[in-house]
PDB file of N, CA and C in Angstrom:
ATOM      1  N   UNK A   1      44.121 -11.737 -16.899  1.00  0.00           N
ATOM      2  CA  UNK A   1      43.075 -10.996 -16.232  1.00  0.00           C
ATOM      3  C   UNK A   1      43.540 -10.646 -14.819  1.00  0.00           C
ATOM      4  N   UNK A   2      43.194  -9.336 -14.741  1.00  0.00           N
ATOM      5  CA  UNK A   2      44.023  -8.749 -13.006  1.00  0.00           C
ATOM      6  C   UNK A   2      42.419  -8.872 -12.179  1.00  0.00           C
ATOM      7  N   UNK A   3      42.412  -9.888 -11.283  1.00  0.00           N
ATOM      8  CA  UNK A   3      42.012  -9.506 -10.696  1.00  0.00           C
ATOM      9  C   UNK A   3      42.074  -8.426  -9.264  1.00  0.00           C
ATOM     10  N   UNK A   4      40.870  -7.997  -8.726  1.00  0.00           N
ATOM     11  CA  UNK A   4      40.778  -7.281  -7.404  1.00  0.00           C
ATOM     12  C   UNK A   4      41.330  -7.619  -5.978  1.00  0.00           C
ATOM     13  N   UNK A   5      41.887  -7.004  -5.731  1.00  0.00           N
ATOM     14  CA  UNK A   5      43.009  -7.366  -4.398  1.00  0.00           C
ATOM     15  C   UNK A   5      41.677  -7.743  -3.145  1.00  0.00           C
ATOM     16  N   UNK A   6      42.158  -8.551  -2.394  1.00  0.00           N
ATOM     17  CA  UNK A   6      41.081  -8.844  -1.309  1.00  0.00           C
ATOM     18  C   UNK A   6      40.708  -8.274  -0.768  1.00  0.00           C
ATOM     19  N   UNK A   7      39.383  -8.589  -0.014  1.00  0.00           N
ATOM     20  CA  UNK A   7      38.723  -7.496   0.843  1.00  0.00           C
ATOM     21  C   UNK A   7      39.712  -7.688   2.446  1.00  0.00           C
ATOM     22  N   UNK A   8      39.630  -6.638   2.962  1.00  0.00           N
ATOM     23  CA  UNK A   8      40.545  -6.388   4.076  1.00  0.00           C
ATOM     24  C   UNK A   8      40.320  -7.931   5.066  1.00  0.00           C
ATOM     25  N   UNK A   9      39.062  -8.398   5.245  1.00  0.00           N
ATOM     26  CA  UNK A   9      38.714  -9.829   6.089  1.00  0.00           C
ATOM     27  C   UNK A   9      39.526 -11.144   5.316  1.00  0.00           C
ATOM     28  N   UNK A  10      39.619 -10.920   4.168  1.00  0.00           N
ATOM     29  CA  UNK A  10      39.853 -12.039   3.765  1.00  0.00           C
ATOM     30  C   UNK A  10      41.662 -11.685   3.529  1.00  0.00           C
ATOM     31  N   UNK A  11      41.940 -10.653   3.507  1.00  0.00           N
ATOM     32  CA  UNK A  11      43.836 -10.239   3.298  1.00  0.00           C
ATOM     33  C   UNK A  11      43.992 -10.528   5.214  1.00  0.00           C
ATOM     34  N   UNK A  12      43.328 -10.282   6.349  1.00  0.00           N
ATOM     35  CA  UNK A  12      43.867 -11.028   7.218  1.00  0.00           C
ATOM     36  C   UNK A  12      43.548 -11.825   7.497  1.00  0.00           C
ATOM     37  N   UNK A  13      42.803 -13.074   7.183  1.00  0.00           N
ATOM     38  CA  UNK A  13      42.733 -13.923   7.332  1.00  0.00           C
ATOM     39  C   UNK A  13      43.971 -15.043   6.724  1.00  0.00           C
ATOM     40  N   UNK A  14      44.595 -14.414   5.448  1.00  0.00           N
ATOM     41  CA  UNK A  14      45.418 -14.855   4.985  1.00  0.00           C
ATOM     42  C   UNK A  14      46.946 -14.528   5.311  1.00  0.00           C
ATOM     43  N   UNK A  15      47.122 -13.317   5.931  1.00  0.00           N
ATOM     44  CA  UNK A  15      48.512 -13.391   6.534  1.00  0.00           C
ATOM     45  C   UNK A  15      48.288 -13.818   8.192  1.00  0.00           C
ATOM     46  N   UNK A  16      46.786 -13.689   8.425  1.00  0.00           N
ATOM     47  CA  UNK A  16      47.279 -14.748  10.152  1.00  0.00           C
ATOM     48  C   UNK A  16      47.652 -16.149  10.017  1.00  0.00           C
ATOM     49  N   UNK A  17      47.467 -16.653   8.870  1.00  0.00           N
ATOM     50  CA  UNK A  17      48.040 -18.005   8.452  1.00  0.00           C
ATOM     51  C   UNK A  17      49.353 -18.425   8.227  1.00  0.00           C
ATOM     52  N   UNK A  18      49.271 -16.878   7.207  1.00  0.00           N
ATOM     53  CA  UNK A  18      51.027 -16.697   7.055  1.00  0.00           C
ATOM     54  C   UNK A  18      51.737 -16.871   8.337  1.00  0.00           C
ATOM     55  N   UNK A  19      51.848 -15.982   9.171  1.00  0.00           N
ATOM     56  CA  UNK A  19      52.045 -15.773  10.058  1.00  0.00           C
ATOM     57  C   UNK A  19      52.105 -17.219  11.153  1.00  0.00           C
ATOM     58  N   UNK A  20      50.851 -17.847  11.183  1.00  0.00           N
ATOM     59  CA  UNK A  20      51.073 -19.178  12.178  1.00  0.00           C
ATOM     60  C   UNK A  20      52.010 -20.157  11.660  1.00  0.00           C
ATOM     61  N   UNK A  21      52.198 -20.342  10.010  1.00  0.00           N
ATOM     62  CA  UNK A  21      52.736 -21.138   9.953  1.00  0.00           C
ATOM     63  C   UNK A  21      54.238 -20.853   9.529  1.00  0.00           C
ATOM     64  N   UNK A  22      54.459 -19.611   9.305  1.00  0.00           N
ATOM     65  CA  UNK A  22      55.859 -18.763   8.864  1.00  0.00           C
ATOM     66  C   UNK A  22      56.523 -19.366  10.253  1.00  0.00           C
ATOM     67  N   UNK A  23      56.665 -19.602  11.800  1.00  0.00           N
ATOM     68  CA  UNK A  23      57.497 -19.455  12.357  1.00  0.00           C
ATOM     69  C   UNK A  23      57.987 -21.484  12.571  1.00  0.00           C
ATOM     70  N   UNK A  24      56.913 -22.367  12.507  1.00  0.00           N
ATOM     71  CA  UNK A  24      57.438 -23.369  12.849  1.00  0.00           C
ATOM     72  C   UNK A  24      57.643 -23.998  11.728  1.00  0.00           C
ATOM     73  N   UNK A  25      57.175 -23.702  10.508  1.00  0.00           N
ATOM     74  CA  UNK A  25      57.742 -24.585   9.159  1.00  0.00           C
ATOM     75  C   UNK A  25      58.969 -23.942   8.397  1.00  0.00           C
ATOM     76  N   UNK A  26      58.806 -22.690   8.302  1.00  0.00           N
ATOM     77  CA  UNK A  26      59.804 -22.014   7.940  1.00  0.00           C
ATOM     78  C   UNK A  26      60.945 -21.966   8.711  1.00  0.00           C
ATOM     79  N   UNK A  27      60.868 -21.071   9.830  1.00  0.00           N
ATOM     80  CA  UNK A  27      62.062 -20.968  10.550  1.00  0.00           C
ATOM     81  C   UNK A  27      61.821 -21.873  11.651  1.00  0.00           C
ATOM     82  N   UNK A  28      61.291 -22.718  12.331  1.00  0.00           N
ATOM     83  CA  UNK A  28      61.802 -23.958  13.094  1.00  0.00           C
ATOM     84  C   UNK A  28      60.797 -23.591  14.259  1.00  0.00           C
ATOM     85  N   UNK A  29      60.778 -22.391  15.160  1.00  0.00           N
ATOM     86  CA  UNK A  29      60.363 -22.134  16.603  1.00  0.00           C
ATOM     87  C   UNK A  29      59.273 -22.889  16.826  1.00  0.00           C
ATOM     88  N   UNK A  30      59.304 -24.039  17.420  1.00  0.00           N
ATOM     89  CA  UNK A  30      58.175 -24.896  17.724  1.00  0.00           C
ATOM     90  C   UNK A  30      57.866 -25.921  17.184  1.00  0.00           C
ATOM     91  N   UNK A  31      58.640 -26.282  15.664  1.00  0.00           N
ATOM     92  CA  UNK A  31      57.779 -27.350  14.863  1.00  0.00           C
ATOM     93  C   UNK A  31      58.796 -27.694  13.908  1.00  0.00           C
ATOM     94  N   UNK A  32      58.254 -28.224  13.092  1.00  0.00           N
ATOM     95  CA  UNK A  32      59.580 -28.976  12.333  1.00  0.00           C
ATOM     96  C   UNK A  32      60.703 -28.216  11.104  1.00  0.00           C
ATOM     97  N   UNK A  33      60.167 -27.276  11.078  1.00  0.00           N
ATOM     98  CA  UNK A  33      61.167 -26.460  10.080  1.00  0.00           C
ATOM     99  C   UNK A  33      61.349 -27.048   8.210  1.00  0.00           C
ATOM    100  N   UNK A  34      62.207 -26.483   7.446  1.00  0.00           N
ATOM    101  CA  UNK A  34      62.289 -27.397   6.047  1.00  0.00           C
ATOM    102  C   UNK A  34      61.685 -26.531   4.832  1.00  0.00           C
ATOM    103  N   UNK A  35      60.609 -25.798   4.885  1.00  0.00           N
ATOM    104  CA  UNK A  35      59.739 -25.577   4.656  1.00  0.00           C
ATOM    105  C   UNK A  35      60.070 -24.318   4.061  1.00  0.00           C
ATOM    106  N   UNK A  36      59.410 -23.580   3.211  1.00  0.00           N
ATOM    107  CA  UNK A  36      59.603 -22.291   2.568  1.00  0.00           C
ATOM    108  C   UNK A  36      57.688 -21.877   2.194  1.00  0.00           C
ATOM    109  N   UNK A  37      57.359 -21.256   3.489  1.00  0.00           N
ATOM    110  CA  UNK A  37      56.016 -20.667   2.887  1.00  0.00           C
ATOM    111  C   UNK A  37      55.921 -19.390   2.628  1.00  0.00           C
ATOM    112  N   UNK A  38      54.937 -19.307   1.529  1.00  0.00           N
ATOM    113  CA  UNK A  38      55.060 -17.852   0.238  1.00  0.00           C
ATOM    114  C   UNK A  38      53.592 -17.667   0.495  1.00  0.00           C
ATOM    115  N   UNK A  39      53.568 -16.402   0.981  1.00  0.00           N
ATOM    116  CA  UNK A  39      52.139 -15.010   0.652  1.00  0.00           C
ATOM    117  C   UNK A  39      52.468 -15.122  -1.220  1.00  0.00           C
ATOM    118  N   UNK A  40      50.865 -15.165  -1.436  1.00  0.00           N
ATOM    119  CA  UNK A  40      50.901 -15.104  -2.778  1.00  0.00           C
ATOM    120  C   UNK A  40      51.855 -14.914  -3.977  1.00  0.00           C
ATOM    121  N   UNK A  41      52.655 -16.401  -3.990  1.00  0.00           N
ATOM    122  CA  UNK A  41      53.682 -16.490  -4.914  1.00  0.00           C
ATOM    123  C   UNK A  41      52.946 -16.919  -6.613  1.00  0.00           C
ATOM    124  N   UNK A  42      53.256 -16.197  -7.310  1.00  0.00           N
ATOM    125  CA  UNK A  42      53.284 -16.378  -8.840  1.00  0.00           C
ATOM    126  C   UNK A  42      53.545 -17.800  -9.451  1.00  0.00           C
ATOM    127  N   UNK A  43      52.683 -18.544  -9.973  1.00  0.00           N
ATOM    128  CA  UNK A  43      53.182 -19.957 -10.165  1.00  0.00           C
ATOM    129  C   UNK A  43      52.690 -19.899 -11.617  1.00  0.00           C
ATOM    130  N   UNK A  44      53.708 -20.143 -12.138  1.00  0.00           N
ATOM    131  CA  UNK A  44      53.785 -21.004 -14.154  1.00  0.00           C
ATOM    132  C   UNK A  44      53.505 -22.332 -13.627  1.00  0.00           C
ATOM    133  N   UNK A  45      52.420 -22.893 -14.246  1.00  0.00           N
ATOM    134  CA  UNK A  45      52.390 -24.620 -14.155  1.00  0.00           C
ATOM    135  C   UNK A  45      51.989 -24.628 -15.537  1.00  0.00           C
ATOM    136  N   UNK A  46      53.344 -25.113 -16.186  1.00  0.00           N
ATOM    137  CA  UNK A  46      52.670 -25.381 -18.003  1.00  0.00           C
ATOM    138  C   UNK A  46      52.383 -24.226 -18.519  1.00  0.00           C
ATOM    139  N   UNK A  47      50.969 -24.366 -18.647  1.00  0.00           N
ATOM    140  CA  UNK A  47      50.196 -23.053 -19.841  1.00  0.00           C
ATOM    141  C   UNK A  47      49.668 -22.198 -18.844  1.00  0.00           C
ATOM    142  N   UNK A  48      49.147 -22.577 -17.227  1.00  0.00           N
ATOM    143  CA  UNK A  48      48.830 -21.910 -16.274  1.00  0.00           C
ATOM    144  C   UNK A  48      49.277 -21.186 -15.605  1.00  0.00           C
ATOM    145  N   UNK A  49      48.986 -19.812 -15.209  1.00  0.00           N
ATOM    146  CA  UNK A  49      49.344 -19.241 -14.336  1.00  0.00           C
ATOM    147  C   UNK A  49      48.686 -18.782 -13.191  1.00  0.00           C
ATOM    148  N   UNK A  50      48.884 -19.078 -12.110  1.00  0.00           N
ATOM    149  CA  UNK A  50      47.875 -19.271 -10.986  1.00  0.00           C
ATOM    150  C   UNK A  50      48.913 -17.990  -9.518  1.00  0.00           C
ATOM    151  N   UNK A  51      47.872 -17.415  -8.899  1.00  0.00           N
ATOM    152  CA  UNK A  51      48.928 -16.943  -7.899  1.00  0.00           C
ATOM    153  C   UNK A  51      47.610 -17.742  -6.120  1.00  0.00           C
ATOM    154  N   UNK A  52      47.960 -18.287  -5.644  1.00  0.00           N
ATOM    155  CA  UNK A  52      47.416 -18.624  -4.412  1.00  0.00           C
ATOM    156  C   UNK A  52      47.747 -18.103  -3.436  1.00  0.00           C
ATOM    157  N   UNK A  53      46.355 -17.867  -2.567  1.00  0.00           N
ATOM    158  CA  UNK A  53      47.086 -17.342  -0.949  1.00  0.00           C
ATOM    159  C   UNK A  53      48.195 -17.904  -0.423  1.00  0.00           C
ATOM    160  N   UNK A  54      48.641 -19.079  -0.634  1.00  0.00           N
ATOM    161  CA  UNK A  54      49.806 -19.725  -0.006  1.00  0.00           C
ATOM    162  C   UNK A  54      50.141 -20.815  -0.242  1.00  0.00           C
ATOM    163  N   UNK A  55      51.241 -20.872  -0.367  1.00  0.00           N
ATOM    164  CA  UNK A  55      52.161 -22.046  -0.928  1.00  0.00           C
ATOM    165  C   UNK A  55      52.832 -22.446  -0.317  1.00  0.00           C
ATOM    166  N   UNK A  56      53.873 -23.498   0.009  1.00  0.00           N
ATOM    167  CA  UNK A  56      54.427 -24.155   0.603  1.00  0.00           C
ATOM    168  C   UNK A  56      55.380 -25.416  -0.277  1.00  0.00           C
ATOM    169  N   UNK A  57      57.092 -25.079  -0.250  1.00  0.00           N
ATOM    170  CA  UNK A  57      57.743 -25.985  -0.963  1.00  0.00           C
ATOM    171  C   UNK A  57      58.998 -26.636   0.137  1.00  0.00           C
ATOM    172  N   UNK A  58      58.433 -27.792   0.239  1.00  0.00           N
ATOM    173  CA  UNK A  58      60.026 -28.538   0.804  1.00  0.00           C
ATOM    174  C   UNK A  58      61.196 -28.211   0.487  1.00  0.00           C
ATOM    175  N   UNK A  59      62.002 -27.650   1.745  1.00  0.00           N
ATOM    176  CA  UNK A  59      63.549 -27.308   1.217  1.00  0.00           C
ATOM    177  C   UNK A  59      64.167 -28.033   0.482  1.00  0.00           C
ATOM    178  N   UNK A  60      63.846 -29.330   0.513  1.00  0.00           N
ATOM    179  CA  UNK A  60      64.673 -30.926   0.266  1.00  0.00           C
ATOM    180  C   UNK A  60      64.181 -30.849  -1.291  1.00  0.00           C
ATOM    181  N   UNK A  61      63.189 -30.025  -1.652  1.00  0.00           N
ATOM    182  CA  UNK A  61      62.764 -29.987  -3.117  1.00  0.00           C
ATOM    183  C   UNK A  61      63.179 -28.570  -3.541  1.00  0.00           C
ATOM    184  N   UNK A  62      63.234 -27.200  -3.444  1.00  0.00           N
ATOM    185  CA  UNK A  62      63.841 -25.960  -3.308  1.00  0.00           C
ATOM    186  C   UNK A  62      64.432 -25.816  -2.139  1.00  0.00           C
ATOM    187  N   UNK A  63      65.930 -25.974  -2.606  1.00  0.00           N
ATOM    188  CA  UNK A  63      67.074 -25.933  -1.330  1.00  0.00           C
ATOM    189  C   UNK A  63      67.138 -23.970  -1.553  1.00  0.00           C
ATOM    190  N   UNK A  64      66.794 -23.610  -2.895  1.00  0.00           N
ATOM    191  CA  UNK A  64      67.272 -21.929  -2.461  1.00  0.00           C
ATOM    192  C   UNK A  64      65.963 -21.440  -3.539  1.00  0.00           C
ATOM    193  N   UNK A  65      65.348 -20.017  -3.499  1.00  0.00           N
ATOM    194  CA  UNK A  65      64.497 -19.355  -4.116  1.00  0.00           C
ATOM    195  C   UNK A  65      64.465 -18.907  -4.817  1.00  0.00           C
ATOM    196  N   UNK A  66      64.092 -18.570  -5.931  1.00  0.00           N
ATOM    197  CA  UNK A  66      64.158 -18.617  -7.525  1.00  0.00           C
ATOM    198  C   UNK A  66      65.125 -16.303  -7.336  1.00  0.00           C
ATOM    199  N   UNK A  67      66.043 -16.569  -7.880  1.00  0.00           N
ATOM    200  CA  UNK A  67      66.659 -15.256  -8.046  1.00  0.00           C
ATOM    201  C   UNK A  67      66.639 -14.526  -9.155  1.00  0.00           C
ATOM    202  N   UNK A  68      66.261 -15.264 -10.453  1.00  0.00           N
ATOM    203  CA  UNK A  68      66.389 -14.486 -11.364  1.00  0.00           C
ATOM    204  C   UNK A  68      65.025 -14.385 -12.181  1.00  0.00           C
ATOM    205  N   UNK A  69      64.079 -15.103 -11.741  1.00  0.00           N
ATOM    206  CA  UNK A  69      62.344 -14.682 -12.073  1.00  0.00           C
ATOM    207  C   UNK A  69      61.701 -14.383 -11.232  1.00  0.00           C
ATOM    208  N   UNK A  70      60.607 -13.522 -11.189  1.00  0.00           N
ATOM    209  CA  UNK A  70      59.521 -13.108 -10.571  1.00  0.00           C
ATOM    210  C   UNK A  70      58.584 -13.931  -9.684  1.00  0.00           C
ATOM    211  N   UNK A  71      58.762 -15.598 -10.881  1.00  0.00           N
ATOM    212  CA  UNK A  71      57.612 -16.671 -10.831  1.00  0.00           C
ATOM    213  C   UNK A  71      58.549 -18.033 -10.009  1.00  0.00           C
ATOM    214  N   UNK A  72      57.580 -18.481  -9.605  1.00  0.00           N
ATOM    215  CA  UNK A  72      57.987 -19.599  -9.343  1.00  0.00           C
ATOM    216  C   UNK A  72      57.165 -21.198 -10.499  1.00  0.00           C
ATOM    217  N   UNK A  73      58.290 -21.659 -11.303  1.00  0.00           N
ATOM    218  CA  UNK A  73      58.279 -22.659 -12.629  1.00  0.00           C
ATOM    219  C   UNK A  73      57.924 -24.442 -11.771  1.00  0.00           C
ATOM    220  N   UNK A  74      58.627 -23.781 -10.202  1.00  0.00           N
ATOM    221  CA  UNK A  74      58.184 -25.397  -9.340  1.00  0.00           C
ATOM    222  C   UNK A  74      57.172 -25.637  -8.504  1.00  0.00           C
ATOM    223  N   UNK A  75      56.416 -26.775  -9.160  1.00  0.00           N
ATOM    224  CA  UNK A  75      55.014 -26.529  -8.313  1.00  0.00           C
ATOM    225  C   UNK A  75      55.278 -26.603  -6.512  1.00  0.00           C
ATOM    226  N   UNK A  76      54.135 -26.442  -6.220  1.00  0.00           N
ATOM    227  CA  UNK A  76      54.521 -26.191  -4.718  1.00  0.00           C
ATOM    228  C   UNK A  76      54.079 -27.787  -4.359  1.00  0.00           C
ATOM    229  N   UNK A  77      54.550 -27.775  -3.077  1.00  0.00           N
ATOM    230  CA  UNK A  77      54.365 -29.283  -2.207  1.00  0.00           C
ATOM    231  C   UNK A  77      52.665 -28.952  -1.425  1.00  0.00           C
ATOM    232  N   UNK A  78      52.426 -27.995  -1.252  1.00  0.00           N
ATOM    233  CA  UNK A  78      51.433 -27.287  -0.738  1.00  0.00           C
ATOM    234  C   UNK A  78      51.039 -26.199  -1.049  1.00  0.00           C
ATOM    235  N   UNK A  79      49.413 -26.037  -1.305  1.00  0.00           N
ATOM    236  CA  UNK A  79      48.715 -24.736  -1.538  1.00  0.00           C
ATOM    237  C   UNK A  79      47.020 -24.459  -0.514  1.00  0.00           C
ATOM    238  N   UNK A  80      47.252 -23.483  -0.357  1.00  0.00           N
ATOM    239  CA  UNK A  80      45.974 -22.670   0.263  1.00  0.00           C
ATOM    240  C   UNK A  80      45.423 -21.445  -0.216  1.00  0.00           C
ATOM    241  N   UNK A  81      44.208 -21.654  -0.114  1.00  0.00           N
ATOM    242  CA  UNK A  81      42.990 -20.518  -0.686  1.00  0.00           C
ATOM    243  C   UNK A  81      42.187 -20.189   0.453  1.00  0.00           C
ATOM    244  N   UNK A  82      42.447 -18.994   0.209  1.00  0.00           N
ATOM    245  CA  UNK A  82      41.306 -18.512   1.688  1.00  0.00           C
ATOM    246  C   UNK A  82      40.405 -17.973   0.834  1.00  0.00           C
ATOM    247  N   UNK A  83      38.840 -18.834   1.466  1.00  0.00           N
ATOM    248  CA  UNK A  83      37.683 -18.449   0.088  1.00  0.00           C
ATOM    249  C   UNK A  83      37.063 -17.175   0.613  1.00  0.00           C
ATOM    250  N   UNK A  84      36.908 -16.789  -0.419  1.00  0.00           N
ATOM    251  CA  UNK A  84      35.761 -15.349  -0.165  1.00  0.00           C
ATOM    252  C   UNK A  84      34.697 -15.760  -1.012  1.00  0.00           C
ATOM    253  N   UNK A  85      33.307 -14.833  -0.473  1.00  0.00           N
ATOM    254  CA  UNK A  85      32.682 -15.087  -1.644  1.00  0.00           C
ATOM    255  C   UNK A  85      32.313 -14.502  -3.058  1.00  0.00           C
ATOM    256  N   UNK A  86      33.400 -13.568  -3.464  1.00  0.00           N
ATOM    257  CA  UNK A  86      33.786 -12.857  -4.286  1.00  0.00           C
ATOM    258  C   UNK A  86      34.727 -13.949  -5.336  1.00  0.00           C
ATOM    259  N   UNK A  87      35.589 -14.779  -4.610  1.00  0.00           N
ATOM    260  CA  UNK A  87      36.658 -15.758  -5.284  1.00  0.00           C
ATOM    261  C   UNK A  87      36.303 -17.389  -5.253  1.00  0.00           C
ATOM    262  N   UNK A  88      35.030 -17.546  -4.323  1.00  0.00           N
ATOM    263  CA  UNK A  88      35.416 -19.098  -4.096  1.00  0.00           C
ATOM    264  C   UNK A  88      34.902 -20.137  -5.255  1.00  0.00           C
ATOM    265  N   UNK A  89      34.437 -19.418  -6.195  1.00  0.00           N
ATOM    266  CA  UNK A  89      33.837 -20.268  -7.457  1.00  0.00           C
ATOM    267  C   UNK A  89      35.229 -20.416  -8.647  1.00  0.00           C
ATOM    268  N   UNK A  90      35.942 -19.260  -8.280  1.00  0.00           N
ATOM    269  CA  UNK A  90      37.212 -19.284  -9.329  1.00  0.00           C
ATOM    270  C   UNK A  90      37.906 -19.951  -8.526  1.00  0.00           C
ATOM    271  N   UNK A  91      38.024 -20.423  -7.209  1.00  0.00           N
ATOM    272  CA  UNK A  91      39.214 -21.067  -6.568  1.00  0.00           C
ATOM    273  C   UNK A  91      39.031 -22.564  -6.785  1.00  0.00           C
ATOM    274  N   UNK A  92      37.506 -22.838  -6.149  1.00  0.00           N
ATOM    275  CA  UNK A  92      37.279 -24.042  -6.839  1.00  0.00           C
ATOM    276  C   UNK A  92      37.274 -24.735  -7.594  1.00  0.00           C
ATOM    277  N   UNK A  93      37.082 -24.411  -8.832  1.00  0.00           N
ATOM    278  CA  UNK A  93      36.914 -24.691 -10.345  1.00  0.00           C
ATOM    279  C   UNK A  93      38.557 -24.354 -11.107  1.00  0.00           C
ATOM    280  N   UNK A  94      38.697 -22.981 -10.989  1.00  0.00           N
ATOM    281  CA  UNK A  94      39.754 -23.549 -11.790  1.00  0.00           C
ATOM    282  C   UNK A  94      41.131 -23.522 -11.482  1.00  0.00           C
ATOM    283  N   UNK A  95      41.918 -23.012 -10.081  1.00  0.00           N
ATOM    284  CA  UNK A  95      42.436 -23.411  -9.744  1.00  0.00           C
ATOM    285  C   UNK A  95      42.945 -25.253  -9.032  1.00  0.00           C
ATOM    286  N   UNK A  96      41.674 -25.464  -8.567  1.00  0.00           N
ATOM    287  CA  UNK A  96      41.427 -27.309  -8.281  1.00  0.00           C
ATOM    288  C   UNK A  96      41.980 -27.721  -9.391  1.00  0.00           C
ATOM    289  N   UNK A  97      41.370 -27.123 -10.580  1.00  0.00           N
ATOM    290  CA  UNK A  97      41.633 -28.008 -11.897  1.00  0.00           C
ATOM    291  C   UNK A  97      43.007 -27.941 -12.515  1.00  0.00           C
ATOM    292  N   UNK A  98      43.641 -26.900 -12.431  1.00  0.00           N
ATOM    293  CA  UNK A  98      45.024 -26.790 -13.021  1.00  0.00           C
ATOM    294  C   UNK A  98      45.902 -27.171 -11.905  1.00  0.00           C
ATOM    295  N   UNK A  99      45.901 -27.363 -10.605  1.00  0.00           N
ATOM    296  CA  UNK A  99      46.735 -28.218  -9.891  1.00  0.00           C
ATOM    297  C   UNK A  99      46.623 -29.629 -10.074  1.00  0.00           C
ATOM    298  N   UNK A 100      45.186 -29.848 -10.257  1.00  0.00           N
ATOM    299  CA  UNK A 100      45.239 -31.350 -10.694  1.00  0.00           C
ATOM    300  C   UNK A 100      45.855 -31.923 -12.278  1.00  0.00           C
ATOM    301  N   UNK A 101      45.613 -31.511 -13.208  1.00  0.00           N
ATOM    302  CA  UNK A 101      46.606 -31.374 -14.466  1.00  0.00           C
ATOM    303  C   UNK A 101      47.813 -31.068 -14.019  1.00  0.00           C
ATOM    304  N   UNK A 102      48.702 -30.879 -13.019  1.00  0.00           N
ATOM    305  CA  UNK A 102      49.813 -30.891 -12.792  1.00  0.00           C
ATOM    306  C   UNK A 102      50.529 -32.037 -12.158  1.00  0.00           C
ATOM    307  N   UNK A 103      49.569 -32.506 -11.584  1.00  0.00           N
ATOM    308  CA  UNK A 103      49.997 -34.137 -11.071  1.00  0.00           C
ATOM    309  C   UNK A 103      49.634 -34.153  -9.136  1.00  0.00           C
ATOM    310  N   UNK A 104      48.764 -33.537  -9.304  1.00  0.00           N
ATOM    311  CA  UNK A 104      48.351 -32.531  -7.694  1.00  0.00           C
ATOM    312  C   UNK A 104      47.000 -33.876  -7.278  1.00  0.00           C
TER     313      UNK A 104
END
């Protein structure tokens, strides 16, 4: 099922996040670095397929980024949902639930 791309409040709300945390987890400036955070990366977990506002995988767990699929097959170390109230009943319910069946 495709859902509807976000409403413009809730698409920046989600790359000013990107954005705060893209410079000190990712690339280092200020904070601890290691880190690989993804604007809505594609995630296979099992039978699930889930895409979240943001993800987050330890380098020390993905030393390099998937090159030859679309998806990412490794769960993330971290995820975020920026709720709308268009999405926050599907974020809750069944995203919560298929990260937790993953060992989340």
């Amino acid at each position: 099922m495709r859902r509807p791309r976000p409403r413009p409040k809730h698409a920046n709300a989600s790359s000013t996040l990107t954005g705060d945390l893209n410079a000190p987890f990712d690339r280092k400036p200020g904070g601890p670095g290691g880190w690989w955070i993804i604007d809505e990366p594609e995630l296979h977990l099992g039978s699930d397929v889930l895409v979240p506002d943001l993800a987050g995988w330890r380098r020390e767990r993905m030393p390099k980024l998937p090159t030859e699929e679309a998806f990412f097959a490794l769960p993330p170390d971290w995820v975020c949902e920026v709720f709308s109230p268009g999405t926050e009943g599907i974020d809750k319910s069944t995203c919560v639930k298929a990260f937790h069946i993953c060992g989340w």
